[in-house]
Protein backbone atom coordinates (compact mmCIF):
# COMPACT_ATOMS: atom_id res chain seq x y z
CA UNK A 1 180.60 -10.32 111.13
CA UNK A 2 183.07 -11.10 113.63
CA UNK A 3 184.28 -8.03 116.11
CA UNK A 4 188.14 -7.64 115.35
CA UNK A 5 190.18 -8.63 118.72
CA UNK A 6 191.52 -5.98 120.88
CA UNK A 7 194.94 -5.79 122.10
CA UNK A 8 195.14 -5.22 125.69
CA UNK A 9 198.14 -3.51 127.54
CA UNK A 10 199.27 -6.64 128.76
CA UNK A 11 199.57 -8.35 125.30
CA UNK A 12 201.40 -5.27 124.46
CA UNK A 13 204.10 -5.88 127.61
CA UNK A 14 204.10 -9.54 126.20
CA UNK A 15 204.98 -8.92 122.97
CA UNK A 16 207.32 -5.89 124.09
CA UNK A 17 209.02 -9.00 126.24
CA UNK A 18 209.39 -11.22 123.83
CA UNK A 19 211.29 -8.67 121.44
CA UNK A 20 213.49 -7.66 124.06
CA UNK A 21 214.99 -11.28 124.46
CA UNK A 22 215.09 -12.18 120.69
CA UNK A 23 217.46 -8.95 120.53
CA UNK A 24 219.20 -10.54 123.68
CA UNK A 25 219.92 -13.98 122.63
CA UNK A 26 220.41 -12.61 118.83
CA UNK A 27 223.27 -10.44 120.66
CA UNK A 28 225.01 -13.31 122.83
CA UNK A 29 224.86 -15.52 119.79
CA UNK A 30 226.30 -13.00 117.82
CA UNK A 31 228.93 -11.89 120.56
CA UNK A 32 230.01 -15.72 121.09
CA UNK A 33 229.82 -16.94 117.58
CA UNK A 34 233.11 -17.41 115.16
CA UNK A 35 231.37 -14.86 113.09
CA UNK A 36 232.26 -12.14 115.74
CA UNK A 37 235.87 -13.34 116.48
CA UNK A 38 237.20 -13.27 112.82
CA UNK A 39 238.36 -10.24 111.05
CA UNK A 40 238.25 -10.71 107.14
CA UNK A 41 240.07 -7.77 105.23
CA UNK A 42 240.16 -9.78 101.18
CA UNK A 43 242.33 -7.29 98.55
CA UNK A 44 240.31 -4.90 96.74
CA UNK A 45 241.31 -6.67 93.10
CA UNK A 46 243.45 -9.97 92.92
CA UNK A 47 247.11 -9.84 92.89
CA UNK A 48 248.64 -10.04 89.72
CA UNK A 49 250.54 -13.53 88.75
CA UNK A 50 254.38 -13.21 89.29
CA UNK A 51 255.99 -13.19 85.79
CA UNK A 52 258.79 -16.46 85.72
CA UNK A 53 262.29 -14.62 86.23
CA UNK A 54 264.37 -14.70 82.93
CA UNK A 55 267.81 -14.43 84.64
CA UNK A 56 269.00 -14.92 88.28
CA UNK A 57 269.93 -11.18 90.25
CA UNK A 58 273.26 -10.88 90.54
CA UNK A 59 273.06 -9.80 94.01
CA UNK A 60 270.60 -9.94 96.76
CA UNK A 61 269.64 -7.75 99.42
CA UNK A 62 267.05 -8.08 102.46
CA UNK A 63 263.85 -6.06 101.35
CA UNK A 64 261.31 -6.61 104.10
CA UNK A 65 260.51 -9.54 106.67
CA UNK A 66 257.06 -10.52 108.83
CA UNK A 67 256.52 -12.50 111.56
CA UNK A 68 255.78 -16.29 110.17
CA UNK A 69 255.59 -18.29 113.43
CA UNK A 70 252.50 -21.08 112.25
CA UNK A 71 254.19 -22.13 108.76
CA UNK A 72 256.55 -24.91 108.16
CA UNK A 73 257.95 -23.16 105.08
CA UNK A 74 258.19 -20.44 102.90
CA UNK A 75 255.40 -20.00 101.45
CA UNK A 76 254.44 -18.20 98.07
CA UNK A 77 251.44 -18.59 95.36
CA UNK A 78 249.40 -16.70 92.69
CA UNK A 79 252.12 -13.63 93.21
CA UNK A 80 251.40 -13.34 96.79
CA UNK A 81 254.08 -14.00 99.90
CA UNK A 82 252.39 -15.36 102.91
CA UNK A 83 252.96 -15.36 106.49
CA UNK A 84 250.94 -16.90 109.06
CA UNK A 85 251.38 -16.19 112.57
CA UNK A 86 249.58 -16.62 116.00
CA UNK A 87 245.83 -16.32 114.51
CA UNK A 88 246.42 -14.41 111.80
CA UNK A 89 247.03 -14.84 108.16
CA UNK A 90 248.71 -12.62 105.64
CA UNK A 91 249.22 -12.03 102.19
CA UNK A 92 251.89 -9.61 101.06
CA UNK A 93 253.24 -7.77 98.31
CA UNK A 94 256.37 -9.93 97.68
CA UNK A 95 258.58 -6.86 96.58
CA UNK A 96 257.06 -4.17 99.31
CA UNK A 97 256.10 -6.35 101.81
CA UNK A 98 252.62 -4.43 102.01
CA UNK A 99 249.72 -5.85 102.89
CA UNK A 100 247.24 -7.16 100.17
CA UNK A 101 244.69 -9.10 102.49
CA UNK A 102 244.55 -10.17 106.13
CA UNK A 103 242.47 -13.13 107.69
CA UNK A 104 242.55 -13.50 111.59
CA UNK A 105 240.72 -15.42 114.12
CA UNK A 106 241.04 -15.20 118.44
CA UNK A 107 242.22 -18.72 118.19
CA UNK A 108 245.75 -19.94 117.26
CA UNK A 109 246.70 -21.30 114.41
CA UNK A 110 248.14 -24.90 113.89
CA UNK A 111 249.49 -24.54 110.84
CA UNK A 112 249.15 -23.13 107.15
CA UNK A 113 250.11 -24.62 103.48
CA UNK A 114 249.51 -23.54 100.07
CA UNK A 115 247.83 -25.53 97.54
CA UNK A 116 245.19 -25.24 94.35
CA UNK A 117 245.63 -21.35 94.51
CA UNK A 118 244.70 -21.30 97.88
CA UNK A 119 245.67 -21.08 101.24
CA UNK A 120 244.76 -23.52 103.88
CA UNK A 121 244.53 -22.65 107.08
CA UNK A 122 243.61 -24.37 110.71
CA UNK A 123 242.92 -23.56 113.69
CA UNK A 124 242.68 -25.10 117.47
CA UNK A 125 239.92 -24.97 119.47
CA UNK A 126 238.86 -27.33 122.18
CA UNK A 127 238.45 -30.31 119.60
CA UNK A 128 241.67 -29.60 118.46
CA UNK A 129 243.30 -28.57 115.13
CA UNK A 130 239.59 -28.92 114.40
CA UNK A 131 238.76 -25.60 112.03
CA UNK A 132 240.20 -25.77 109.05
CA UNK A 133 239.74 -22.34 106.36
CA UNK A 134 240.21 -22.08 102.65
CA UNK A 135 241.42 -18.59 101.18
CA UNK A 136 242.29 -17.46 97.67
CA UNK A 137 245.43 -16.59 97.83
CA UNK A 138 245.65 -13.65 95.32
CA UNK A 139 242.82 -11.82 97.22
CA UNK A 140 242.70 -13.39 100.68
CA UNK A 141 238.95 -14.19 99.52
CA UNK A 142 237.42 -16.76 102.18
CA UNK A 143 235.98 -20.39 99.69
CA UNK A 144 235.16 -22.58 102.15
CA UNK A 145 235.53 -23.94 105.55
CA UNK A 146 235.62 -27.63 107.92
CA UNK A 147 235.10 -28.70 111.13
CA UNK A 148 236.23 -32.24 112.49
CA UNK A 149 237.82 -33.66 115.62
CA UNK A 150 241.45 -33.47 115.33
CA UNK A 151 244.84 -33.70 117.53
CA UNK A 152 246.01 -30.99 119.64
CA UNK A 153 248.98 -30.89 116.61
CA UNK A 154 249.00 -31.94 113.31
CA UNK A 155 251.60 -31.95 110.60
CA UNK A 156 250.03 -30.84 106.70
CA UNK A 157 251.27 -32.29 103.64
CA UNK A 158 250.63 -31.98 100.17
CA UNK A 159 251.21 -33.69 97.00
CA UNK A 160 249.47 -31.64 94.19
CA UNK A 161 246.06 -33.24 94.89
CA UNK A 162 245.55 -34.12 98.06
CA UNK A 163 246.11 -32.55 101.40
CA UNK A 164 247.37 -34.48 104.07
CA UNK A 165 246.03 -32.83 107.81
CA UNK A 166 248.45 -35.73 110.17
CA UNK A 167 248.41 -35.89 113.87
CA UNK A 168 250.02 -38.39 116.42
CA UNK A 169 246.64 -40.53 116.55
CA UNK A 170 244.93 -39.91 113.42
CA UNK A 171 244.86 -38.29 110.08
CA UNK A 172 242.56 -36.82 107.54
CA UNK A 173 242.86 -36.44 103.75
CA UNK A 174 241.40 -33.73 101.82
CA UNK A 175 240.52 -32.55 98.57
CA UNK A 176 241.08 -29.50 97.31
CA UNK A 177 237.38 -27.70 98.50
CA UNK A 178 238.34 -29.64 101.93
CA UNK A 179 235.83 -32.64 101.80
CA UNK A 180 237.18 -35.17 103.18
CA UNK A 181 238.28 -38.43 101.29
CA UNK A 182 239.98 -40.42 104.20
CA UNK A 183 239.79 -40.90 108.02
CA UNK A 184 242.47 -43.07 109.59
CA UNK A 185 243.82 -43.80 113.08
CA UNK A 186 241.76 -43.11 116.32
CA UNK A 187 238.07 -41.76 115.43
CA UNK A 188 236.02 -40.30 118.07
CA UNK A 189 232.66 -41.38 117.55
CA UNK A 190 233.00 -44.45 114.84
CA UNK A 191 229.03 -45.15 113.76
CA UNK A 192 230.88 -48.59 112.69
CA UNK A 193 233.60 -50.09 115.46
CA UNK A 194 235.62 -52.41 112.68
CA UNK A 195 236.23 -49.71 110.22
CA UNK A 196 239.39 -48.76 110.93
CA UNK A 197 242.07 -51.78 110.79
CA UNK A 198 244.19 -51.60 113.20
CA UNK A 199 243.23 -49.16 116.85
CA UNK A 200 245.67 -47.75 119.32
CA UNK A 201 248.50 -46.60 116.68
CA UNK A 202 251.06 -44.28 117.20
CA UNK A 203 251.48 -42.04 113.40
CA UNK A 204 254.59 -41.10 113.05
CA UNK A 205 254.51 -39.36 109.70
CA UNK A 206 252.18 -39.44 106.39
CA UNK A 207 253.08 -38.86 103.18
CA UNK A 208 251.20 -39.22 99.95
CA UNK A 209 250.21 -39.09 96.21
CA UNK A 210 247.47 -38.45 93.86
CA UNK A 211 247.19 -42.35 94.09
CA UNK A 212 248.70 -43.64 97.21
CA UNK A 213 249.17 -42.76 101.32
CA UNK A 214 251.37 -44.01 103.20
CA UNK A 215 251.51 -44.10 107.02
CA UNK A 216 254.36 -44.83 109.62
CA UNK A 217 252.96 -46.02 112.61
CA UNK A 218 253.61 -48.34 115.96
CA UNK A 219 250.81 -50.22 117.18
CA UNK A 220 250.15 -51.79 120.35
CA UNK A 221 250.94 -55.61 119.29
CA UNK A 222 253.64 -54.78 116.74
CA UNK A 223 257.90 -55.62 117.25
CA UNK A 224 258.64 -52.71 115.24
CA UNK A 225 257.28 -50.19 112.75
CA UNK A 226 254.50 -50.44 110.67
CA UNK A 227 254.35 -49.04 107.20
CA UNK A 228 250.73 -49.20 105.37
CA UNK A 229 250.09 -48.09 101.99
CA UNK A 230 246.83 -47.15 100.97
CA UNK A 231 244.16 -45.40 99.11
CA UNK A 232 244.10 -41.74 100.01
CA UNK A 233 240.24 -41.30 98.43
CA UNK A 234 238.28 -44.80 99.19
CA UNK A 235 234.72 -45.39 98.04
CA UNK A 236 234.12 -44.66 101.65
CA UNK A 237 235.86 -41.77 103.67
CA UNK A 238 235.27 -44.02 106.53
CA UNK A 239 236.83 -47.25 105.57
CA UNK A 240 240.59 -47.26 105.31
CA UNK A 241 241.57 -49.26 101.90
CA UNK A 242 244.86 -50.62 101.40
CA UNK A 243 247.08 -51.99 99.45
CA UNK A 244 249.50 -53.33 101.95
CA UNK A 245 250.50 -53.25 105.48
CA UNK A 246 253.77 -54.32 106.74
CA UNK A 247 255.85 -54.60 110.29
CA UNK A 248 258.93 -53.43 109.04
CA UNK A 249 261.85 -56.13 109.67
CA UNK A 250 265.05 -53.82 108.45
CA UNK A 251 267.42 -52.87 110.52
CA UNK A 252 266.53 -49.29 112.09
CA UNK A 253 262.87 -50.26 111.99
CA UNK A 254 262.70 -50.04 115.91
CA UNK A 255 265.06 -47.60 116.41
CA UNK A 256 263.41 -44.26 117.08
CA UNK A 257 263.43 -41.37 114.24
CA UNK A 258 262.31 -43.38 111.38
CA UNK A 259 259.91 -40.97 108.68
CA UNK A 260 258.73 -41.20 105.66
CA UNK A 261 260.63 -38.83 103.16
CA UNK A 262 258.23 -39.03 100.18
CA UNK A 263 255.56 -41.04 98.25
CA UNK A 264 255.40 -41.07 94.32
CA UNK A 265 252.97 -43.15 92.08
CA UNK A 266 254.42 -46.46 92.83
CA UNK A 267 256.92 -46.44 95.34
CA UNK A 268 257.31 -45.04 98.57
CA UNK A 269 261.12 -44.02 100.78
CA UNK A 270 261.53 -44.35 104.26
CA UNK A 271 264.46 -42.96 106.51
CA UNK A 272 265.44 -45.75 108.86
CA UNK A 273 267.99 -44.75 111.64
CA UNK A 274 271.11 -46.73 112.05
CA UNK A 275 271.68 -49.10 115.05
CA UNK A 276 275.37 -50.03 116.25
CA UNK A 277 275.51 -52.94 113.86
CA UNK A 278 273.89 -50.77 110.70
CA UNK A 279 274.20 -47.33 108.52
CA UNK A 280 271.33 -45.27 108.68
CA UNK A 281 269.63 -45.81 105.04
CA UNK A 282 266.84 -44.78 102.78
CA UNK A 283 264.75 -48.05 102.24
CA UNK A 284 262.13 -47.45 98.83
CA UNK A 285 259.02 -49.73 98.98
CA UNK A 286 256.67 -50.60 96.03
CA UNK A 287 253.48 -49.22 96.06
CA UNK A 288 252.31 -52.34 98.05
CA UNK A 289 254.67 -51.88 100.94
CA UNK A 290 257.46 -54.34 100.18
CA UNK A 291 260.65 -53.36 100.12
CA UNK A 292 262.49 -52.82 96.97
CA UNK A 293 266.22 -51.51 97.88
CA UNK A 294 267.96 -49.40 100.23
CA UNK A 295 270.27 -46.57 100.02
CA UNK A 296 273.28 -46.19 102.57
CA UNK A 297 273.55 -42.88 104.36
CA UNK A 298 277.07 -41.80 106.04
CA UNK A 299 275.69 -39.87 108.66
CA UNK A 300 272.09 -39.90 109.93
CA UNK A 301 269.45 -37.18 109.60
CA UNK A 302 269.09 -34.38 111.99
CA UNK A 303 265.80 -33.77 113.99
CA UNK A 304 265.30 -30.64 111.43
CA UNK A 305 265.53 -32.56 107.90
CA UNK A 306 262.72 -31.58 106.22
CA UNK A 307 262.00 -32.09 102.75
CA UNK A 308 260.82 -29.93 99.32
CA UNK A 309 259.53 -30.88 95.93
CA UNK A 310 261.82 -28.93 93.24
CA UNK A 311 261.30 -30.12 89.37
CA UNK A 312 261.39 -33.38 89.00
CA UNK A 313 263.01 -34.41 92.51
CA UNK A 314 262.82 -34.58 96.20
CA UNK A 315 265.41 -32.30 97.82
CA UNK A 316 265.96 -33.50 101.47
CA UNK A 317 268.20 -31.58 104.02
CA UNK A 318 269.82 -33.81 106.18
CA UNK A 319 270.67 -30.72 108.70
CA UNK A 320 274.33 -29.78 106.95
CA UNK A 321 273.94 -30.96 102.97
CA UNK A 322 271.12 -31.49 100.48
CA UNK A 323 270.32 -35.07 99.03
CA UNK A 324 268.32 -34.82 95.69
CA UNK A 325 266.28 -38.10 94.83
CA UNK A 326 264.83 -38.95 91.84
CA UNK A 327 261.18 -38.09 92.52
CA UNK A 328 259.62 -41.06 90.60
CA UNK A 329 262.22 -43.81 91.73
CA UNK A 330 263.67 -42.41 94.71
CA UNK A 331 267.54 -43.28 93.40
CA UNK A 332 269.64 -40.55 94.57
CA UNK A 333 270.67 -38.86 92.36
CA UNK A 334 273.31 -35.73 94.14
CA UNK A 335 274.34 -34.21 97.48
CA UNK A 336 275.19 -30.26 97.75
CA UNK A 337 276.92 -30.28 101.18
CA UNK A 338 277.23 -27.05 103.39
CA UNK A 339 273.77 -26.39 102.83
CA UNK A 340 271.23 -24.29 105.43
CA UNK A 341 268.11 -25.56 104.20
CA UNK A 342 265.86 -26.65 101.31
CA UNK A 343 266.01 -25.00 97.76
CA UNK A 344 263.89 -23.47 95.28
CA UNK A 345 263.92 -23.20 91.59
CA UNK A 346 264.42 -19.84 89.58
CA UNK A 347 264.80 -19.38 86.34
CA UNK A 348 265.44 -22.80 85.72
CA UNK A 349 268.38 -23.02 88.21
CA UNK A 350 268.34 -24.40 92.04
CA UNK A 351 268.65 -21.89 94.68
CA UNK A 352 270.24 -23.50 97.25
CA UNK A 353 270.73 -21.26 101.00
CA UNK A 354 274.81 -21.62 102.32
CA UNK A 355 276.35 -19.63 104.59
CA UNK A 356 277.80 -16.48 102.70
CA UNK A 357 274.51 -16.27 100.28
CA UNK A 358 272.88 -18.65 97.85
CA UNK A 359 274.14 -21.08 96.16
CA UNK A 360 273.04 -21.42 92.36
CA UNK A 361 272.70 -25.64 91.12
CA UNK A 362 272.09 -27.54 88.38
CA UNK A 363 268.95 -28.78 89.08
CA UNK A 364 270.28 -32.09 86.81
CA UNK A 365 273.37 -32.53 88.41
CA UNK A 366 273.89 -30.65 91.43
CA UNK A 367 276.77 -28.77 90.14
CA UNK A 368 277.76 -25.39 91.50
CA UNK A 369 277.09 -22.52 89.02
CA UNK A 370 277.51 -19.70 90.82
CA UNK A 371 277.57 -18.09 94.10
CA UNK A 372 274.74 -14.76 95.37
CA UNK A 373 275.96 -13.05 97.99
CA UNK A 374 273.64 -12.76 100.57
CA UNK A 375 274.16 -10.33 103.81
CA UNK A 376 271.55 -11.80 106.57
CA UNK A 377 270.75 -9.87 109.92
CA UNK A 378 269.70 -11.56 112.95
CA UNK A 379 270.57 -14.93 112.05
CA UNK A 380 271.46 -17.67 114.61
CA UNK A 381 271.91 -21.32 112.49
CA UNK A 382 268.23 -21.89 112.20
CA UNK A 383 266.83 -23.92 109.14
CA UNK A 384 265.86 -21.69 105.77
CA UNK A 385 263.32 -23.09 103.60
CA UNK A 386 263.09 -21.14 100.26
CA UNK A 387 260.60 -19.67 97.97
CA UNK A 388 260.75 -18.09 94.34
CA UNK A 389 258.22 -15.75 93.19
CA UNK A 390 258.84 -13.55 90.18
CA UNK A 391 262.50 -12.27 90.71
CA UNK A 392 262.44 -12.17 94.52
CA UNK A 393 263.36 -14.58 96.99
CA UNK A 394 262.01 -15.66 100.18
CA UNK A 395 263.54 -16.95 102.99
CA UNK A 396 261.61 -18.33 106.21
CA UNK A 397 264.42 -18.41 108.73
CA UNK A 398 263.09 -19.43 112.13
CA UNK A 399 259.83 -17.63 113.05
CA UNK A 400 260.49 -15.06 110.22
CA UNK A 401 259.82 -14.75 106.32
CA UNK A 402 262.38 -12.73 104.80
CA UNK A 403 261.69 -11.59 101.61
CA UNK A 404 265.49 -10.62 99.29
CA UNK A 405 265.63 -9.33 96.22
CA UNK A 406 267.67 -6.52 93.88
CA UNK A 407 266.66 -3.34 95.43
């Protein structure tokens, strides 16, 4: 029978060592890690849905704002208003403004969007707009997370399936648990050097569909603009597949300011700037990128037009008046002029922001209904986006989401 081993005092010391560094390093990890610099505080119970509002309030008062600095628009979903500013995201009671959830992280945020339910959230860090976060929005609940080399800034859009994540040398398309169907543009380390079509491109703006992407870009060895039209979810996330590619030859094409408005299943519309000789115009593409018609513009766009999917059309503020476009054709189809921004729907009317309220549309025709007086404080000309949700209203005006309802 073997004599059991002894343990000495210095085995004792060793081991004593040993623990005393795994605590150490488990500590530094800890202190350094993500983990440690996020603060997660998900609602108790999810927010109830916000019940459609039968009739429009007859007046409209300011309830509550929030700081909103990181959004592009007023954002609302699953009965929850939500702000998103420096690193931290909010969800809010839309009638109290009280807090339902909170998500924050020690790094700024990029930008936020709503889509699926959910909120989508990223954040810089030294790889850029690189950590993206997905939260349910009625509870603030954290789904899933992803991590990729990105620009300093990047732009998000969405089109009901897809999220595009674009910056000024490449993009990313996601799905909606964030897996990525589509790299294009500059990619940092490419295990394959002939993947991506074209290298060196400037992106000016992205659009897309559950079926198409389109890209404005300048590369190196191109007159003019380049509009390509592709598949936003390839066989391979890696391999850029298109469906046509184009230098653009219209007039405005090299003119700077050119964007892409909006993408349906089968065509595509471009703003193109005028020159002396032109109009500034909406050109519409096929879903191959070739041109299809124009539209003349009297005046071009401002550096704020932004546009919003209402119903069945795109609603694009020019930076004084709203052009509604047929949102599978792209033919114009009314303009609402002394307008402060895009509209929302309510009650199966468009809310449309003007200077002494809001404005109340036929979503059809564009034809004034009626007029809600609106009182706003602090208000200096910058652009209002608009949001719906239940029988309140919200308003992001500048770096602030106002939230106005009957009190």
């Amino acid at each position: 029978m073997l004599v059991p081993e002894r343990r000495t005092r210095a085995d004792l010391v060793a081991a004593a060592v040993i623990a005393v560094v795994v605590v150490v390093l488990v500590v530094v990890v800890w202190a350094k890690s993500d983990a440690r610099a996020t603060v997660s505080e998900p609602a108790g119970r999810a927010a109830a849905p916000a019940a459609a509002a039968e009739r429009l309030p007859q007046s409209l008062h300011e309830l509550w704002h929030a700081p909103d600095g990181a959004a592009d628009r007023a954002l609302a979903v699953s009965g929850v208003a939500v702000t998103a500013d420096d690193g931290t995201l909010t969800g809010h009671d839309p009638v109290t403004g009280h807090q339902l959830w909170k998500y924050q992280r020690d790094m700024p945020l990029c930008g936020a969007e709503t889509q699926y339910g959910a909120v989508i959230a990223t954040y810089r860090d030294r790889r850029g707009c690189s950590q993206t976060t997905l939260l349910a929005a009625d509870t603030g609940a954290r789904r899933t997370a992803r991590s990729s080399f990105m620009d300093q800034q990047v732009i998000f859009s969405m089109d009901g399936t897809y999220t595009v994540a674009q910056g000024p040398d490449r993009l990313e398309v996601w799905r909606s648990d964030l897996v990525r169907t589509l790299e294009y543009g500059y990619v940092d380390a490419p295990v394959n050097p002939r993947t991506q079509p074209r290298k060196g491109c400037r992106l000016f703006s992205a659009a897309s569909s559950s079926t198409r992407l389109a890209v404005l870009e300048h590369c190196p060895d191109d007159p003019a603009d380049r509009l390509t039209v592709q598949n936003p979810a390839p066989k391979d996330s890696t391999v850029p597949e298109e469906y046509g590619s184009h230098v653009l030859t219209e007039p405005g094409a090299a003119v700077p300011g050119a964007r892409l408005i909006a993408v349906s299943e089968n065509r595509v519309v471009l703003y193109l700037p005028g020159t002396d000789t032109s109009a500034p115009e909406f050109a519409v593409y096929d879903a191959s990128a070739n041109l299809v018609t124009t539209h003349r513009l009297t005046a071009a766009l401002s550096e704020n037009t932004t546009v919003a999917r209402v119903g069945s059309a795109f609603a694009v503020y020019t930076g004084n008046s709203v052009i509604a476009l047929n949102a599978t054709t792209f033919d114009p189809m009314w303009t609402a002029a002394d307008a402060l921004g895009t509209p929302a729907l309510m009650a199966g009317q468009l809310l449309l922001p003007v200077t002494d309220g809001i404005a109340v549309l036929d979503p059809a025709t564009g034809a004034q209904n009626s007029r809600i007086p609106l009182q706003r404080t602090d208000y200096h000309g910058e652009l209002i986006t608009l949001a719906a949700t239940g029988s309140t209203v919200l308003e992001r005006r500048g770096t602030e989401l106002y939230c106005v309802g009957q009190p």
